[in-house]
PDB file of N, CA and C in Angstrom:
ATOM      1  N   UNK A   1     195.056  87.628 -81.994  1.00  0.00           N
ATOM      2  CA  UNK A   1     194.775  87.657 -83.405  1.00  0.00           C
ATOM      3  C   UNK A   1     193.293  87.963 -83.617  1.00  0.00           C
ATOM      4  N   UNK A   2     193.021  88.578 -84.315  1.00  0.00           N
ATOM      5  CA  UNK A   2     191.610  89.506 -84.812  1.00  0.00           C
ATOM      6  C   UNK A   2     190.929  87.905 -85.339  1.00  0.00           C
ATOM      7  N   UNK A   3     189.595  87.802 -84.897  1.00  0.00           N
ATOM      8  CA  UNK A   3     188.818  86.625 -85.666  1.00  0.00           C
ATOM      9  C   UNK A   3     187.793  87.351 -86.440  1.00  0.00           C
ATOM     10  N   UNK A   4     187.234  86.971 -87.158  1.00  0.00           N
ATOM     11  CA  UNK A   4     186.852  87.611 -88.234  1.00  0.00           C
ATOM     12  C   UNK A   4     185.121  87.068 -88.193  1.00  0.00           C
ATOM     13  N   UNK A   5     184.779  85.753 -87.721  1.00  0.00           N
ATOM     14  CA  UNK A   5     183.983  85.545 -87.709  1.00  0.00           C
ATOM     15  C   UNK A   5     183.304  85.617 -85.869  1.00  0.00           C
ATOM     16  N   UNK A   6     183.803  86.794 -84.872  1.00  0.00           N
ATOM     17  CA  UNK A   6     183.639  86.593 -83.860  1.00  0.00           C
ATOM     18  C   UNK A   6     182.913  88.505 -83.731  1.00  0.00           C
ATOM     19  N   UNK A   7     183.628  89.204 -85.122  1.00  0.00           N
ATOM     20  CA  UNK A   7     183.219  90.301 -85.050  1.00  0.00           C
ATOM     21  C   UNK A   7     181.596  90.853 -84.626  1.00  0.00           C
ATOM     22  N   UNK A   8     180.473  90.338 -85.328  1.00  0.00           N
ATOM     23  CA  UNK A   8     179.355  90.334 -85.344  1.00  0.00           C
ATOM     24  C   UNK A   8     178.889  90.652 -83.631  1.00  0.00           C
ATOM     25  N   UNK A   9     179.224  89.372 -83.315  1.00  0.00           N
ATOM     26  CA  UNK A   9     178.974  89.567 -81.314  1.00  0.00           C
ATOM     27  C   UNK A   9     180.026  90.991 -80.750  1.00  0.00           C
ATOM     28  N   UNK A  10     180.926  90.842 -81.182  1.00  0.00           N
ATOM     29  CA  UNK A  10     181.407  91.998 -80.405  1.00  0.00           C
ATOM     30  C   UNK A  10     180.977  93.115 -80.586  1.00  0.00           C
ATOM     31  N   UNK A  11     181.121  93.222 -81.915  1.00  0.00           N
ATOM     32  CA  UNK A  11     179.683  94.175 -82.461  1.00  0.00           C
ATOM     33  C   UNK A  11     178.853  94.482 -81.571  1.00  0.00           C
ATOM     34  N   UNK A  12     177.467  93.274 -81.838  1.00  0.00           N
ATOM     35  CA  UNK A  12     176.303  94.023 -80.737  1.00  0.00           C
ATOM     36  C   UNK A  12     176.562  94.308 -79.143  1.00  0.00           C
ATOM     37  N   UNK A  13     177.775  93.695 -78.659  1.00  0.00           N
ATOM     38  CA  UNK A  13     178.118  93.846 -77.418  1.00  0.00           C
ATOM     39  C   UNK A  13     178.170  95.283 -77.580  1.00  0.00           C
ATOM     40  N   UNK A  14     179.368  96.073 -78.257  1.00  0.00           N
ATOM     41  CA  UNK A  14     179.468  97.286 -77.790  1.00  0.00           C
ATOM     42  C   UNK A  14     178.536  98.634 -78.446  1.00  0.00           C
ATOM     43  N   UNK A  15     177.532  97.723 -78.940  1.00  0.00           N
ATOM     44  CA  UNK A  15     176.015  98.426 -79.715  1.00  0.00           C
ATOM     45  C   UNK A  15     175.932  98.663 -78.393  1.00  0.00           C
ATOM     46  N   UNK A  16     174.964  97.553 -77.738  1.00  0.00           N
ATOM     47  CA  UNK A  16     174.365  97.423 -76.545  1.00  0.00           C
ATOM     48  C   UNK A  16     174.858  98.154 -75.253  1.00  0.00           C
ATOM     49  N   UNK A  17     176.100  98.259 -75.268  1.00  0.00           N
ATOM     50  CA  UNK A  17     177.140  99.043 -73.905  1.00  0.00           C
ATOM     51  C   UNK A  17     176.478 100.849 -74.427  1.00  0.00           C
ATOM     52  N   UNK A  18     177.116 101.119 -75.327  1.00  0.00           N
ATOM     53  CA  UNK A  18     176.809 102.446 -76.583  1.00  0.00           C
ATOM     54  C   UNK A  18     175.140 103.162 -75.756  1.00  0.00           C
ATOM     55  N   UNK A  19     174.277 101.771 -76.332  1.00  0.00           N
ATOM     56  CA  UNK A  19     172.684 102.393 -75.731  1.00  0.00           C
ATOM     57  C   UNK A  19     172.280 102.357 -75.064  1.00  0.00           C
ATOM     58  N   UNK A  20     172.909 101.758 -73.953  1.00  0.00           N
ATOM     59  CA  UNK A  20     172.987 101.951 -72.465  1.00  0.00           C
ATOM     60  C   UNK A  20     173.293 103.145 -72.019  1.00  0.00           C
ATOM     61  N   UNK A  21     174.294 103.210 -71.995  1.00  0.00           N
ATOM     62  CA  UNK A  21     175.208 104.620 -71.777  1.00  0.00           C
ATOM     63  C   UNK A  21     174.509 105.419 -72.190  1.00  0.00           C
ATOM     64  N   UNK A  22     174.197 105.545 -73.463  1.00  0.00           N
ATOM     65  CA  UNK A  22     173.293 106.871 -73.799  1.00  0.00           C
ATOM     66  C   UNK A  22     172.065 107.546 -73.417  1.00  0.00           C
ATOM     67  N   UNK A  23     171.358 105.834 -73.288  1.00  0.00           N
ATOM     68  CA  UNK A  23     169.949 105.799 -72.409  1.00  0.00           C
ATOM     69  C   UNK A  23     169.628 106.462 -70.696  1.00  0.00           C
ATOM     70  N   UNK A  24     170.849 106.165 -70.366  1.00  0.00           N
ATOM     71  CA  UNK A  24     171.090 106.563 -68.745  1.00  0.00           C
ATOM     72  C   UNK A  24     171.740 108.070 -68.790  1.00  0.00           C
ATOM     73  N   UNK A  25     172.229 108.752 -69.601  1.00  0.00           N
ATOM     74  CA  UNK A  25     173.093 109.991 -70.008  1.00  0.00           C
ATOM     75  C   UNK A  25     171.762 110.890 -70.186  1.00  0.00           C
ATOM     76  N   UNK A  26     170.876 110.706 -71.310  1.00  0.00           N
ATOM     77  CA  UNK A  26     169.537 110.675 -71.451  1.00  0.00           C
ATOM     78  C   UNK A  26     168.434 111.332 -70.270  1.00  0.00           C
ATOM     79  N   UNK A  27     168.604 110.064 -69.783  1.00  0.00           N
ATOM     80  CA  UNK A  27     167.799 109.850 -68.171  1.00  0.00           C
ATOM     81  C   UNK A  27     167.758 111.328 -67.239  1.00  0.00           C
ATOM     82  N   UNK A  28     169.656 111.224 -67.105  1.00  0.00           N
ATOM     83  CA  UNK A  28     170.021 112.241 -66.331  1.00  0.00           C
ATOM     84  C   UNK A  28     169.684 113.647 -66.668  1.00  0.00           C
ATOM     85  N   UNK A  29     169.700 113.905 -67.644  1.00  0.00           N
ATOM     86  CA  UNK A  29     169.368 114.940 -68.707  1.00  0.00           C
ATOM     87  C   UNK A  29     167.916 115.782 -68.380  1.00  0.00           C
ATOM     88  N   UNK A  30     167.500 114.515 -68.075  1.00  0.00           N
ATOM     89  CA  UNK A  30     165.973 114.602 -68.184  1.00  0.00           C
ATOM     90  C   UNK A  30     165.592 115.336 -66.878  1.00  0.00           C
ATOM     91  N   UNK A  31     165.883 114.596 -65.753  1.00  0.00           N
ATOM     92  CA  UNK A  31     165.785 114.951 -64.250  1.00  0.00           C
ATOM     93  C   UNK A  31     166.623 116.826 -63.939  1.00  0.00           C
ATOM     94  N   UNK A  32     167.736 116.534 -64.917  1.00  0.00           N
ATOM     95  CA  UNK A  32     168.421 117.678 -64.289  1.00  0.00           C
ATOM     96  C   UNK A  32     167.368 118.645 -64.614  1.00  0.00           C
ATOM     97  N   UNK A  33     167.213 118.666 -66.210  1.00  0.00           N
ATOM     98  CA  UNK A  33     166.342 119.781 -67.095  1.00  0.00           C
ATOM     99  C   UNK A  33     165.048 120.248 -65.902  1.00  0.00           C
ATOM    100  N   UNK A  34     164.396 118.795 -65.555  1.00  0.00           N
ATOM    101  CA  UNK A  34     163.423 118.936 -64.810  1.00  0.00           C
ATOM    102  C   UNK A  34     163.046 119.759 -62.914  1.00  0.00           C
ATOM    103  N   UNK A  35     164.443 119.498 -62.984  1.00  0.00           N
ATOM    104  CA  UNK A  35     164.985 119.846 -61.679  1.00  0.00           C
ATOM    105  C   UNK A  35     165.099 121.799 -62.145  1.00  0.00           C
ATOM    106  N   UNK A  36     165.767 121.868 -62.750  1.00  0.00           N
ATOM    107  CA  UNK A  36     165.294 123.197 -63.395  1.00  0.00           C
ATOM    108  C   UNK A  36     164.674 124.200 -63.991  1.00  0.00           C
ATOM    109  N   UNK A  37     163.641 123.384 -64.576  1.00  0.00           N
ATOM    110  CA  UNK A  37     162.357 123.902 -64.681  1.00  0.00           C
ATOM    111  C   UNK A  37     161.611 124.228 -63.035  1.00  0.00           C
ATOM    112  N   UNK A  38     161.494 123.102 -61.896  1.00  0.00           N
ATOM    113  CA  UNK A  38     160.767 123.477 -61.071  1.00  0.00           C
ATOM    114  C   UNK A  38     161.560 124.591 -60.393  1.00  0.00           C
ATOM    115  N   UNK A  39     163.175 124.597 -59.995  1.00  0.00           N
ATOM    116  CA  UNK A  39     163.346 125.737 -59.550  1.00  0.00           C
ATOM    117  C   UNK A  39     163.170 126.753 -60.177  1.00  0.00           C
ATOM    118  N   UNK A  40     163.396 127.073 -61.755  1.00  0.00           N
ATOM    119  CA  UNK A  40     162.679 128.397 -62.130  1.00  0.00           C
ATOM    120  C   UNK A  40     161.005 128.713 -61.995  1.00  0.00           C
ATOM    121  N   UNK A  41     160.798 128.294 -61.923  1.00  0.00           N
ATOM    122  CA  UNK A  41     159.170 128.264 -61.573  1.00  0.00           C
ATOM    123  C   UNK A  41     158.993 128.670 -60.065  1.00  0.00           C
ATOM    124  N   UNK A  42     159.706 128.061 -59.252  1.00  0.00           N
ATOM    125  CA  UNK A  42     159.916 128.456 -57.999  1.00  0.00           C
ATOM    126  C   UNK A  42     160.071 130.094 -57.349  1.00  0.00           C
ATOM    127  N   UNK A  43     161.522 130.519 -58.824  1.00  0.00           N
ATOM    128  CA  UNK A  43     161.810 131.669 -58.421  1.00  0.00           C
ATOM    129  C   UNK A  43     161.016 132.600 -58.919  1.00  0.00           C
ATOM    130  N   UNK A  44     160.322 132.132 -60.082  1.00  0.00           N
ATOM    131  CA  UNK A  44     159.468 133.084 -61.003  1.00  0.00           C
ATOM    132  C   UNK A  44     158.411 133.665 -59.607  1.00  0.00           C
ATOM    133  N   UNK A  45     157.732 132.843 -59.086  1.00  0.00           N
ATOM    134  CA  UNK A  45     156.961 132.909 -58.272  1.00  0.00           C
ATOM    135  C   UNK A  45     157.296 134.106 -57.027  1.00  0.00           C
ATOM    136  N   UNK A  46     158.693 133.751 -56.400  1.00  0.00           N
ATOM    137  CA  UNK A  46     159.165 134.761 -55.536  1.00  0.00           C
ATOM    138  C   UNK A  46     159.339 135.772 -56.195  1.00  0.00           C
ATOM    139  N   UNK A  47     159.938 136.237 -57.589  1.00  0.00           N
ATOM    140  CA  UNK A  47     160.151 137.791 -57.842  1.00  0.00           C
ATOM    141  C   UNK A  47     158.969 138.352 -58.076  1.00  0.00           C
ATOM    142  N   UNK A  48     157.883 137.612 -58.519  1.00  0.00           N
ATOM    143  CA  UNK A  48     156.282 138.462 -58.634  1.00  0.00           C
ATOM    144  C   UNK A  48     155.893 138.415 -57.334  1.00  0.00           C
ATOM    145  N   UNK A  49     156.203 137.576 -56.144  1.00  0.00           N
ATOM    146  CA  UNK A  49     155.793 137.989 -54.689  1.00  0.00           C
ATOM    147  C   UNK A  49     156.456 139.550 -54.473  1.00  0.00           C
ATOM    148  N   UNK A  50     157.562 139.074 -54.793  1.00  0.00           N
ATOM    149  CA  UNK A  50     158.466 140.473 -54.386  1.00  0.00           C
ATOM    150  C   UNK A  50     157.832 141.960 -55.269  1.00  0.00           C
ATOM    151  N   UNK A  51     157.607 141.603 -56.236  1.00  0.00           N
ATOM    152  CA  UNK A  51     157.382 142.486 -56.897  1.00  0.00           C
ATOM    153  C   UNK A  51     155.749 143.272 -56.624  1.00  0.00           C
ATOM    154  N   UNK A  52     155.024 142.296 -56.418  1.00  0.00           N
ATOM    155  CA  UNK A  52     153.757 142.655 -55.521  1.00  0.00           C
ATOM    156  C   UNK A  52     154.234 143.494 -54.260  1.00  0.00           C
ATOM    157  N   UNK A  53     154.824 142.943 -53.191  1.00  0.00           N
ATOM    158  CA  UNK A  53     155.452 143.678 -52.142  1.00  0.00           C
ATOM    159  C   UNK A  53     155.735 145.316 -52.398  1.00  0.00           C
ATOM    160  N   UNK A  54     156.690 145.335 -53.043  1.00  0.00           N
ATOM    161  CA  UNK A  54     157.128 146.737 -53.969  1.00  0.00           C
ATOM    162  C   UNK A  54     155.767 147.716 -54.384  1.00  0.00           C
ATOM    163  N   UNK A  55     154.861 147.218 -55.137  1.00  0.00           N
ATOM    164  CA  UNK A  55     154.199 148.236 -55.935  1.00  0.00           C
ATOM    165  C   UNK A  55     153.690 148.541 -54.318  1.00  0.00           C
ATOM    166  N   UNK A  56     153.069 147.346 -54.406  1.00  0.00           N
ATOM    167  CA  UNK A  56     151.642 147.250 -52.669  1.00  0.00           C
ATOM    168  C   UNK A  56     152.725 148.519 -51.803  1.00  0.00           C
ATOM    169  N   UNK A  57     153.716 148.528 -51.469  1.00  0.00           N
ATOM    170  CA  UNK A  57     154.333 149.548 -50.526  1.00  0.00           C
ATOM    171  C   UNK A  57     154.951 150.874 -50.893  1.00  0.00           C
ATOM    172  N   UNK A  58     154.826 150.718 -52.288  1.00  0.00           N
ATOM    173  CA  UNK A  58     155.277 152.679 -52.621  1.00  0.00           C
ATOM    174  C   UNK A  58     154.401 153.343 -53.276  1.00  0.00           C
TER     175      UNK A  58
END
């Protein structure tokens, strides 16, 4: 049976679960993005090597 005066706590319980989850979803977000920025940066770097290579040899 539904209590009516128990709502409030369950409430912030599944506030709290909610901004968790989101906070750590977030997180991941963050690292991946970041993780992808350094490999493009990475590759940026090799196609202007490469591309140096090229002019420098024809």
């Amino acid at each position: 049976m539904w209590k009516p005066w128990e709502w409030a706590g369950v409430s912030q319980a599944v506030a709290l679960a909610n901004a968790r989850d989101g906070a750590t979803e977030l997180s991941r977000r963050r690292v991946e993005r970041e993780d992808v920025e350094i490999f493009l940066a990475g590759h940026e770097l090799e196609l202007r090597s490469e591309t140096v290579r090229r002019v420098g040899a024809g």
